[in-house]
Protein backbone atom coordinates (compact mmCIF):
# COMPACT_ATOMS: atom_id res chain seq x y z
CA UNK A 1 28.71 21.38 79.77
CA UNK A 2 32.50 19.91 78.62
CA UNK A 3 33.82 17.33 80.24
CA UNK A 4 36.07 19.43 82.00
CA UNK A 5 34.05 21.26 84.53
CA UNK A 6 35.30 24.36 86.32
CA UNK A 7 33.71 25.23 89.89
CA UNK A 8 34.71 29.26 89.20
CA UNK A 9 36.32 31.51 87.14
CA UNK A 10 39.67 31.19 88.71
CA UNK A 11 39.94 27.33 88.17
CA UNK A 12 39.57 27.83 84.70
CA UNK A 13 42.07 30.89 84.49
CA UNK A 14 44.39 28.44 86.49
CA UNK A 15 43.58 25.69 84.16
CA UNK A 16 44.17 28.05 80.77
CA UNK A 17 47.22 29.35 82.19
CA UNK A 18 48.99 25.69 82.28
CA UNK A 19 47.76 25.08 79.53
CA UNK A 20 48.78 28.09 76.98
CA UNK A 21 48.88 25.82 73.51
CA UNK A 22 45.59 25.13 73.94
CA UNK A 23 44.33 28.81 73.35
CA UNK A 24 46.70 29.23 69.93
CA UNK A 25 45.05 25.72 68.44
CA UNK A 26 41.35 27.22 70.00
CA UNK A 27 42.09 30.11 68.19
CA UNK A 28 43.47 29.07 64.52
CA UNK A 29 42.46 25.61 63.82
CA UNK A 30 45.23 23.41 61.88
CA UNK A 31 44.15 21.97 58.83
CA UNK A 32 45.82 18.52 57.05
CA UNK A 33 46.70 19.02 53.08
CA UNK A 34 43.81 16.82 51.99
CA UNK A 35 41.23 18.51 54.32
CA UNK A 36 42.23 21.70 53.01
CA UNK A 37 42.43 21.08 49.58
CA UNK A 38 38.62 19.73 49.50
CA UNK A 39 37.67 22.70 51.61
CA UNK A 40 39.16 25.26 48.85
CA UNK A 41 37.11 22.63 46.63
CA UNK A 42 40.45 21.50 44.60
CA UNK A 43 42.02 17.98 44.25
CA UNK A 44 44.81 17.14 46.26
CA UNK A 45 47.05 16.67 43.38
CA UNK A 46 46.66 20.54 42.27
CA UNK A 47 46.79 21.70 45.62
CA UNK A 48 50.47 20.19 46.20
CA UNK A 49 51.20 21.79 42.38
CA UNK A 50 50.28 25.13 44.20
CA UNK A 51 52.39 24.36 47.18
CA UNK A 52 55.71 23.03 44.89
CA UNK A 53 55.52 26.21 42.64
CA UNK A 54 55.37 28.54 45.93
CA UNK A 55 51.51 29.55 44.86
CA UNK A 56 49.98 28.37 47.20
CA UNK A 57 48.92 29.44 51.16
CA UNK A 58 51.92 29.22 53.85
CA UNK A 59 51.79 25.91 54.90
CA UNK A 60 53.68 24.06 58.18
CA UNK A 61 56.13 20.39 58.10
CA UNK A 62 55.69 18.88 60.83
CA UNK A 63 58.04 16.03 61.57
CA UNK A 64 60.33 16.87 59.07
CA UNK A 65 59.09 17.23 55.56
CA UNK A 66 56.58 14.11 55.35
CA UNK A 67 53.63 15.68 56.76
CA UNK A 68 52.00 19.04 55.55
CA UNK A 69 49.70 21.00 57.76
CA UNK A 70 48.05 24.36 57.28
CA UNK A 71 46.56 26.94 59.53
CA UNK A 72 42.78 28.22 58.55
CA UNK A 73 43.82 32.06 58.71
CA UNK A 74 46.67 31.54 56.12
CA UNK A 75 44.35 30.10 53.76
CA UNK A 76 42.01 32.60 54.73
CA UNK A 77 44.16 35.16 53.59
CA UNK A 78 45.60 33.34 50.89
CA UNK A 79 41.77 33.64 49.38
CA UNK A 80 41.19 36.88 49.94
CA UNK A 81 44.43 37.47 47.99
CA UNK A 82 43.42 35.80 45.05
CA UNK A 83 39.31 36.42 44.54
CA UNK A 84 38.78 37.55 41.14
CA UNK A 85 37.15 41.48 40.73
């Protein structure tokens, strides 16, 4: 069981509903550049050549432009855009 243990179904609707971020993250995980660049099985260095020439999957800044992050189901779809027939 998670650490967080619920004694019924309404504590944990309670719980969920202070919580809403929590569901959005649950649901579409956020990726850093590096992780997602060795997931898609490229080198970092290409990857941010994708992202600079506006090739690349939608990606988010967070904290102003230093830090790159990307959610899963935009790179999702960004593959399924580009899979050769």
């Amino acid at each position: 069981m998670s650490k967080t243990q619920y004694p019924n179904e309404t504590s944990q609707a309670l719980a969920s509903e202070r919580n809403p971020a929590k569901s959005i993250i649950d649901t579409d995980e956020i990726l850093t550049e590096s992780a997602t660049a060795s997931w898609v099985k490229m080198s970092l260095s290409g990857f941010r050549k994708l992202r600079r020439s506006r090739r690349g999957p939608r990606f988010i800044r967070v904290g102003g432009s230093r830090l790159i992050r990307y959610k899963k189901s935009d790179v999702e779809e960004w593959l399924s855009q580009h899979v050769s027939q």
